[in-house]
N, C-alpha and C. Protein backbone atom coordinates (compact mmCIF):
# COMPACT_ATOMS: atom_id res chain seq x y z
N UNK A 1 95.09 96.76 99.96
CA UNK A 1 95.21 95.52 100.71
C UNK A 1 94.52 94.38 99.95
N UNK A 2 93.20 94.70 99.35
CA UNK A 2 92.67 93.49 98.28
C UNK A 2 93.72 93.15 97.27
N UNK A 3 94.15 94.12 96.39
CA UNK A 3 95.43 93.32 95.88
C UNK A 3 96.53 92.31 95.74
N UNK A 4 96.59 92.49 97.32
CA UNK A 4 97.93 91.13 97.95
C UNK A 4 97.27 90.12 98.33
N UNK A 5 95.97 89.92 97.88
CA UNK A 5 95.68 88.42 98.17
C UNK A 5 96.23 87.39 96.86
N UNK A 6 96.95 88.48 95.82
CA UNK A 6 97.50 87.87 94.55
C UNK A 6 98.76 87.78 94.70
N UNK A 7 99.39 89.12 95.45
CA UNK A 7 100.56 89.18 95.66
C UNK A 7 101.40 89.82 96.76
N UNK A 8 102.06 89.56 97.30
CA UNK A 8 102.24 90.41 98.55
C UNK A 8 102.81 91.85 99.05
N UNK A 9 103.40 92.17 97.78
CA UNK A 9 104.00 93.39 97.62
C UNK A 9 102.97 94.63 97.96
N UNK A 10 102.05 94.77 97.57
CA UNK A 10 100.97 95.47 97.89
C UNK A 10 100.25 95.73 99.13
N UNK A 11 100.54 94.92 99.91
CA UNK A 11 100.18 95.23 101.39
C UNK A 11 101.31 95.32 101.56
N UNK A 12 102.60 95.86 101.90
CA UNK A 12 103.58 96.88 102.28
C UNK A 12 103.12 97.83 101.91
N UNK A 13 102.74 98.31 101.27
CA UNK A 13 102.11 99.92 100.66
C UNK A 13 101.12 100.30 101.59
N UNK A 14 100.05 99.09 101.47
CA UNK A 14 98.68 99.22 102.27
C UNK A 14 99.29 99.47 103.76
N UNK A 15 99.89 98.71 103.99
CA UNK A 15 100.42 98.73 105.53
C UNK A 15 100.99 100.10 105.59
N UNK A 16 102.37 100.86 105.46
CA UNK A 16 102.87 101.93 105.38
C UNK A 16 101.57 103.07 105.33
N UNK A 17 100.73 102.71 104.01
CA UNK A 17 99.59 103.95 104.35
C UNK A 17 98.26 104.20 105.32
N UNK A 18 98.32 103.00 106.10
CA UNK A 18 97.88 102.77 107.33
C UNK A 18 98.35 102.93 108.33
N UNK A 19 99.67 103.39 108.55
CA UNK A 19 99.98 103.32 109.69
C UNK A 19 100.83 104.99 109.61
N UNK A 20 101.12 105.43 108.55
CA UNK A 20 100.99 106.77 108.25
C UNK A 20 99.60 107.75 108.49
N UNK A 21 98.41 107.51 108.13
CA UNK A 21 96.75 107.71 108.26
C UNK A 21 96.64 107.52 109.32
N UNK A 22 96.62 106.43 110.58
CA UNK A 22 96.32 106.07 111.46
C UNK A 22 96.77 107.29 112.73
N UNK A 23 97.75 108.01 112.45
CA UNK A 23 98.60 108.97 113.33
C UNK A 23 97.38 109.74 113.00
N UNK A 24 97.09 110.33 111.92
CA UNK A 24 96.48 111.66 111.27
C UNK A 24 94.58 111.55 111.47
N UNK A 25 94.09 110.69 112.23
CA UNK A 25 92.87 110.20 111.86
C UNK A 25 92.57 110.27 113.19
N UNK A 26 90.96 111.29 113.28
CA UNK A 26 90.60 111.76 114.51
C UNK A 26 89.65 110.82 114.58
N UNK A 27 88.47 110.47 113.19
CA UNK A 27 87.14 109.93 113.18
C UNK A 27 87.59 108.21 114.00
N UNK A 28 86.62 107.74 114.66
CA UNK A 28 86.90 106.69 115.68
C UNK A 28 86.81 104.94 114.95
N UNK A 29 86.12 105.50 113.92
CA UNK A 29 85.79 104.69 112.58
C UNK A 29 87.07 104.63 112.04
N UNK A 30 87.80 105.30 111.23
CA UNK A 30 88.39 105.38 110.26
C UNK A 30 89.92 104.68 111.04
N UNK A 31 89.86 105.07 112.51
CA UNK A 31 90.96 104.34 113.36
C UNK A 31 90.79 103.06 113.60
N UNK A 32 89.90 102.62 113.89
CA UNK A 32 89.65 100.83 114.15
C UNK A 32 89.80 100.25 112.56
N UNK A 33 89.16 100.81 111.15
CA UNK A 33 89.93 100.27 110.28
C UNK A 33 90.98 100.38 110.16
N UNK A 34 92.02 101.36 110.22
CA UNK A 34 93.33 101.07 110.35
C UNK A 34 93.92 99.90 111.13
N UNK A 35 93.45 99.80 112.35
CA UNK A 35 93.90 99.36 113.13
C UNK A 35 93.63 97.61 112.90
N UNK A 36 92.22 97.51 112.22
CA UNK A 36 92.07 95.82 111.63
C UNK A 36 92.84 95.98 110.68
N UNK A 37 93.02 96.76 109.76
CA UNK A 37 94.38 96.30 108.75
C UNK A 37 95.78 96.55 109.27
N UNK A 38 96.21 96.80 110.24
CA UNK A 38 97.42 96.84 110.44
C UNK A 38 97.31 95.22 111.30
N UNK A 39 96.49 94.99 111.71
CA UNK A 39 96.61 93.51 112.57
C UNK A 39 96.26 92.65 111.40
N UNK A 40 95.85 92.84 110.85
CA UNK A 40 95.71 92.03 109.48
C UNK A 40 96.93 91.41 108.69
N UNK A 41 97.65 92.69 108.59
CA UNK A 41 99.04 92.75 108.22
C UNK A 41 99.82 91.75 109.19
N UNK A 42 100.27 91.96 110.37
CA UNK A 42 100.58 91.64 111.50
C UNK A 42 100.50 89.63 111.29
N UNK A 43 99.34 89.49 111.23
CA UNK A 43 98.59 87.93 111.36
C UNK A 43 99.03 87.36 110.27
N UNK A 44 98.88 87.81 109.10
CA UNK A 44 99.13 86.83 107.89
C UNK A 44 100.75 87.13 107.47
N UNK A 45 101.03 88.24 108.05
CA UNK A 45 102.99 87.84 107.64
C UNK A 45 103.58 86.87 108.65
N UNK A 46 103.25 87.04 110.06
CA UNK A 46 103.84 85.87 110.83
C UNK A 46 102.98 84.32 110.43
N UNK A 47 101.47 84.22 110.51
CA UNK A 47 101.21 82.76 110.12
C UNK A 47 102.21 82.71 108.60
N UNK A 48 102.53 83.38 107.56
CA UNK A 48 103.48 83.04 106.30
C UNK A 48 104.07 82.43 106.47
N UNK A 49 105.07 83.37 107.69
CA UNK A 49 106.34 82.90 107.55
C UNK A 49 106.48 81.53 108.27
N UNK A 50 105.33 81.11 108.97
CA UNK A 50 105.32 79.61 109.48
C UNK A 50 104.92 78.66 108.31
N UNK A 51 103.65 78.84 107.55
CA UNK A 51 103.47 78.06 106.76
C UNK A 51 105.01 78.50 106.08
N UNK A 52 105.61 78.96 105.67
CA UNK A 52 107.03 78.72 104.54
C UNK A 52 107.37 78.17 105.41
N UNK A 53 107.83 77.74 106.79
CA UNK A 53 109.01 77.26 107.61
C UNK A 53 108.57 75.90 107.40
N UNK A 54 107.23 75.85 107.27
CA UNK A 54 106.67 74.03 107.33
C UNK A 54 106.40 73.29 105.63
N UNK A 55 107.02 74.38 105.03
CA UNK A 55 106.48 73.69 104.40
C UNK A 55 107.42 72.54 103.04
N UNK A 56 108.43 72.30 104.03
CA UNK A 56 109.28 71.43 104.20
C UNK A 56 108.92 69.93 104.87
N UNK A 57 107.30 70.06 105.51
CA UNK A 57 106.63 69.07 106.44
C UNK A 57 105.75 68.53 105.62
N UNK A 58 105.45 69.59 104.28
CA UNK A 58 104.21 69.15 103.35
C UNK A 58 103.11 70.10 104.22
N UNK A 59 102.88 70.45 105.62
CA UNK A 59 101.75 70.94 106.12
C UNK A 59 101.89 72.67 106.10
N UNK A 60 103.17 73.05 105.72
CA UNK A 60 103.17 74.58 105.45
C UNK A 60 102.23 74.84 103.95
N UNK A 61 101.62 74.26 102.81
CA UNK A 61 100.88 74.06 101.76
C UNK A 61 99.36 74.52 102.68
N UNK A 62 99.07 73.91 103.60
CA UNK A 62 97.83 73.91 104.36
C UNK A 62 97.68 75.02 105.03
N UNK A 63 98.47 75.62 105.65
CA UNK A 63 99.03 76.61 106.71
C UNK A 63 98.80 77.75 105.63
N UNK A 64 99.39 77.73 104.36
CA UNK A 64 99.85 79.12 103.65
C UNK A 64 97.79 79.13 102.91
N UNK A 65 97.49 77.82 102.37
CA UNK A 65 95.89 77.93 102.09
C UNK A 65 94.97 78.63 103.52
N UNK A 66 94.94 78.02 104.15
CA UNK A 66 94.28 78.63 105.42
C UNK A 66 94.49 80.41 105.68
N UNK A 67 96.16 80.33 105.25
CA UNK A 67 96.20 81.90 105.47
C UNK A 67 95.93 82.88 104.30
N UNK A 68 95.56 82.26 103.01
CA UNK A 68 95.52 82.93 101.99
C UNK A 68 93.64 83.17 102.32
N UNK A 69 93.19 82.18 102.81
CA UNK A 69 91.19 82.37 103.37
C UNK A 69 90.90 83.56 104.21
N UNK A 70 91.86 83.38 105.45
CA UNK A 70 91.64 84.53 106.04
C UNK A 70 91.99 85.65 105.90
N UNK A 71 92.83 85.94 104.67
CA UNK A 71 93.50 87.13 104.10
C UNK A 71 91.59 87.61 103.54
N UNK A 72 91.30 86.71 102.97
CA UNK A 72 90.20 86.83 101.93
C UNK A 72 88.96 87.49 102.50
N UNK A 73 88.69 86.72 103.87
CA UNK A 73 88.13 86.94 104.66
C UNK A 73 87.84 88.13 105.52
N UNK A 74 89.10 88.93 105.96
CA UNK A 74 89.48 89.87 106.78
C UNK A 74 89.51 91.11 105.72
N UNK A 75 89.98 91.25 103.99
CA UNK A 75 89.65 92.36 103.26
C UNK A 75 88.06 92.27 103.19
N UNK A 76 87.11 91.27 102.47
CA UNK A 76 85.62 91.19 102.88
C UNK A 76 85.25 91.99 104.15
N UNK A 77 85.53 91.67 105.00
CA UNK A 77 84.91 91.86 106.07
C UNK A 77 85.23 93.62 106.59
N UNK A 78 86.18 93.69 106.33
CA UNK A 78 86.93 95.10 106.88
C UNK A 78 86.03 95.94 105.21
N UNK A 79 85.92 95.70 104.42
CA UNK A 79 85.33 96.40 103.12
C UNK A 79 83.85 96.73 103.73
N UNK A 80 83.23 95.71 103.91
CA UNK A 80 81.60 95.38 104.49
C UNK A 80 81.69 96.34 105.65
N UNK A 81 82.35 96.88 106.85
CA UNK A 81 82.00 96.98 108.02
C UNK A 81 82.68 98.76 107.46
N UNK A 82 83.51 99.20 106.82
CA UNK A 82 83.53 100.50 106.42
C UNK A 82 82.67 100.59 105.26
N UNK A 83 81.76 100.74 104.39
CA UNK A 83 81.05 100.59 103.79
C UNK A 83 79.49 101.07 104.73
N UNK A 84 79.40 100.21 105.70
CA UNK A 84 78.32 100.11 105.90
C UNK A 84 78.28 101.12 107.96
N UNK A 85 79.75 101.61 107.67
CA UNK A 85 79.66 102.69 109.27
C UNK A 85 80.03 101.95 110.23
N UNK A 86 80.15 100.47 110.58
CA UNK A 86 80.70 100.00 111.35
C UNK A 86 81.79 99.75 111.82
N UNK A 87 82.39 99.52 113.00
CA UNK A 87 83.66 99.28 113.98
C UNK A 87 83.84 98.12 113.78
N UNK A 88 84.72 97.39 113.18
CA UNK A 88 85.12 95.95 112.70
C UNK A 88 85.57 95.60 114.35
């Protein structure tokens, strides 16, 4: 999933092996990370596809920056909180 903050192809993979794992995964930990990266997934393909729809307005440029932060944001954070035993 850190990958596709370059390109997006790579979280289809990430996604698919999250949501494959997520069936198979008893520990209560290892399910809530799935589960922030599958909403992760979820959040930044629909805000995309708005910033692309706007950005015909000039404000989809702003929309797709904002969503490229919280992409940034949400691998940080989901890295930090499995790392360190926590429930994101």
């Amino acid at each position: 999933m850190a990958v596709s903050v370059f390109t997006a192809f790579p979280m289809l993979i990430a996604i698919i092996v999250s949501w494959m794992n997520r069936r198979k995964a008893i520990d209560p930990l290892l399910i809530a990370h799935y589960d922030w990266q599958i909403r992760t997934f979820w959040v930044n393909f629909i805000v995309g596809i708005i910033g692309v729809i706007l950005l015909w307005v000039l404000v989809g440029y702003f929309v797709l920056l904002l969503n490229q932060l919280w992409l940034v944001y949400r691998v940080a954070a989901g890295w930090y909180f499995l790392a360190n035993d926590r429930m994101p």
